[in-house]
C-alpha atoms as a PDB file:
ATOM      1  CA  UNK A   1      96.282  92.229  98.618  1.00  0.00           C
ATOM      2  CA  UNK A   2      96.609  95.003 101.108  1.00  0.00           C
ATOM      3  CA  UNK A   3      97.352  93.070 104.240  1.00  0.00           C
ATOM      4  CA  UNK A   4     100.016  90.864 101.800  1.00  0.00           C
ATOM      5  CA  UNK A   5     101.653  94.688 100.833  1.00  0.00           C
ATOM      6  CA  UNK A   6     101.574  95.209 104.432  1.00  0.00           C
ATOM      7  CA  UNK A   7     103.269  92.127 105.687  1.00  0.00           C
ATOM      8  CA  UNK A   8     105.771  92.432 102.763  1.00  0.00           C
ATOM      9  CA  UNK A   9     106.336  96.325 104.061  1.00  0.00           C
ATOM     10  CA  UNK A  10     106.505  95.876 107.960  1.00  0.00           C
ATOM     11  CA  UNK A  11     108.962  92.774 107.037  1.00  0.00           C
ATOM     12  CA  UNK A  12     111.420  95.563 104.926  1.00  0.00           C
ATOM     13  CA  UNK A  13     111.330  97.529 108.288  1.00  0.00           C
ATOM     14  CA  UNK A  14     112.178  95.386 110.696  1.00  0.00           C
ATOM     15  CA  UNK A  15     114.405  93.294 108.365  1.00  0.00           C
ATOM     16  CA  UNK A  16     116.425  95.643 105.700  1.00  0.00           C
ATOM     17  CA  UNK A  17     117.063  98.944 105.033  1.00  0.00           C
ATOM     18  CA  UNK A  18     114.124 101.646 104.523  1.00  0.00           C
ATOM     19  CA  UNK A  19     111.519 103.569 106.742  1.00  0.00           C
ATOM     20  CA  UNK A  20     107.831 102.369 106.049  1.00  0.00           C
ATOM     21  CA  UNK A  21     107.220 105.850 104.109  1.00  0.00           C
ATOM     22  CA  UNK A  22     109.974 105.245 101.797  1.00  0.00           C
ATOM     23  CA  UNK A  23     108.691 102.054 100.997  1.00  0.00           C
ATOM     24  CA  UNK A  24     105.233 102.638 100.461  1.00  0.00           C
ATOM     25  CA  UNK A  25     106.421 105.940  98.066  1.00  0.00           C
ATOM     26  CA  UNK A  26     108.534 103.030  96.419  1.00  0.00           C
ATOM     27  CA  UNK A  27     106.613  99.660  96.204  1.00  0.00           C
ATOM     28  CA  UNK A  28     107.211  99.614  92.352  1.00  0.00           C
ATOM     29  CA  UNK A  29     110.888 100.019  92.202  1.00  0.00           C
ATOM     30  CA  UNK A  30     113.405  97.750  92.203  1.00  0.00           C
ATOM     31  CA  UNK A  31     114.192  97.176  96.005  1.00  0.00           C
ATOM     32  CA  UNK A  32     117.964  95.547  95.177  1.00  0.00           C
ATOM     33  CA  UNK A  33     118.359  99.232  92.958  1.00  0.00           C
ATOM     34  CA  UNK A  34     117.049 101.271  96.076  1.00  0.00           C
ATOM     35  CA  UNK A  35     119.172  99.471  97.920  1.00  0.00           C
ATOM     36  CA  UNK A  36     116.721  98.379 100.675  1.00  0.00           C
ATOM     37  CA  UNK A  37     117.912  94.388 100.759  1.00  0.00           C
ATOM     38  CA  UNK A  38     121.019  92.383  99.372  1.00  0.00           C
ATOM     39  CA  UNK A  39     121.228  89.078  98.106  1.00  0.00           C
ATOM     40  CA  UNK A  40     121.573  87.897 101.544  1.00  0.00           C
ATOM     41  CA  UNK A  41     118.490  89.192 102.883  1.00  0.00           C
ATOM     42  CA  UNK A  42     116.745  88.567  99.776  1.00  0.00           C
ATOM     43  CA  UNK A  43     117.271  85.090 100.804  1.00  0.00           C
ATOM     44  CA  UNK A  44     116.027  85.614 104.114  1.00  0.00           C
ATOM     45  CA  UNK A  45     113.024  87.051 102.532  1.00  0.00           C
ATOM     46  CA  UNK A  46     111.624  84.135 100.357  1.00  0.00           C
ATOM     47  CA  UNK A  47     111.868  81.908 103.412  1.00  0.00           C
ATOM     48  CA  UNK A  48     110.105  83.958 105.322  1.00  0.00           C
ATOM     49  CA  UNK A  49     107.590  84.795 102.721  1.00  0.00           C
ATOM     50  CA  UNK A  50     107.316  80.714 102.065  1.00  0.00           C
ATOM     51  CA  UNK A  51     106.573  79.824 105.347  1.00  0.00           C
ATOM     52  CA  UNK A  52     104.683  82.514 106.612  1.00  0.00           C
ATOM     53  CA  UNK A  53     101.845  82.254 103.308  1.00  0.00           C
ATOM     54  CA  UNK A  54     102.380  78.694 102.736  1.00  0.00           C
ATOM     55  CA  UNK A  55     103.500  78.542  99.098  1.00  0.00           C
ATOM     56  CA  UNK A  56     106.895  78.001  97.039  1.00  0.00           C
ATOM     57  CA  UNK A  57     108.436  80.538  94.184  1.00  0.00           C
ATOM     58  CA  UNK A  58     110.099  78.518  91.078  1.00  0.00           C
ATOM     59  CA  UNK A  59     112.746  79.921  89.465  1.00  0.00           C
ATOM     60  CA  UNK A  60     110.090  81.147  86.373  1.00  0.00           C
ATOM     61  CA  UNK A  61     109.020  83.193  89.274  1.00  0.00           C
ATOM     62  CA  UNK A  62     112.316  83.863  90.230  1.00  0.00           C
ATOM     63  CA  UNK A  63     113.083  85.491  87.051  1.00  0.00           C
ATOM     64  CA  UNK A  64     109.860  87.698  86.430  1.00  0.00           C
ATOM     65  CA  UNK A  65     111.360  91.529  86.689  1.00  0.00           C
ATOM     66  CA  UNK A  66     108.432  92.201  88.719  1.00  0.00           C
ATOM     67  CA  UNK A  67     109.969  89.882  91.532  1.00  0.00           C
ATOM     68  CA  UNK A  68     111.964  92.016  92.462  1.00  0.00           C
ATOM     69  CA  UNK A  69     109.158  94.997  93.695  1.00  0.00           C
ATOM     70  CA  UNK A  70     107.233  95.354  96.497  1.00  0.00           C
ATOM     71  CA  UNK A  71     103.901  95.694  94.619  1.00  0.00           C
ATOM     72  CA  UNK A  72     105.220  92.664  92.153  1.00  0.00           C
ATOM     73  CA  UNK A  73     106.196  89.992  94.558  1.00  0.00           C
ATOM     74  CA  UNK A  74     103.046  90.740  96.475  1.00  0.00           C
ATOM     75  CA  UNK A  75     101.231  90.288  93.268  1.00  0.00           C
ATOM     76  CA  UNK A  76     103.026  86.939  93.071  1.00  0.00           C
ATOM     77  CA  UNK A  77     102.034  86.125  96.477  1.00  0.00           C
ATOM     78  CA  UNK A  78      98.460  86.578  95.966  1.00  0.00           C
ATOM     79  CA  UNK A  79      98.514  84.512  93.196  1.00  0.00           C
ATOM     80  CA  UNK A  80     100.273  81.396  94.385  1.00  0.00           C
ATOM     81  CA  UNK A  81      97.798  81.585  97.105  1.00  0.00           C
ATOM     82  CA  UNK A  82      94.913  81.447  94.974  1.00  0.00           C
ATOM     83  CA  UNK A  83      93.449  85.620  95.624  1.00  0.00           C
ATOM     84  CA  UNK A  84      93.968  87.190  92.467  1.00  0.00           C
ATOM     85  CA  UNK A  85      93.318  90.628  92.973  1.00  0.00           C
ATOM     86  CA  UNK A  86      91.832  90.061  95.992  1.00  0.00           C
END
């Protein structure tokens, strides 16, 4: 799960708003609250995320509170791709 967080992480830096410190000290809040993405980047995001780990969110997913977290969505990821706690 670490390299997912990691990905997930290095992807806020390069692609929204946040330092990799901040994240990390903030993987379980709400990243739309912190204000480290918008909906347009969000979008940006799940593409990214889809293609790069091979899988595809459905809007159950979508809607899970934890979605919206570092630490949730790469939860999410891990499962979809079949490592569950891995």
């Amino acid at each position: 799960m670490e390299e997912t967080r990691n990905w997930l992480i290095q992807w806020f830096v390069d692609n929204a708003n946040g330092d990799e410190k901040t994240l990390r000290e903030n993987m379980a809040e709400n990243y739309f609250d912190k204000g480290f993405i918008d909906s347009f980047t969000f979008i940006s995001l799940i593409a990214e995320i889809e293609e790069n780990f091979q899988i595809e969110f459905d809007n159950e997913q979508f809607a899970d509170r934890s979605f919206a977290t570092v630490a949730g969505l790469a939860q999410m990821i891990e499962k979809l791709r079949g490592n569950h706690g891995q």
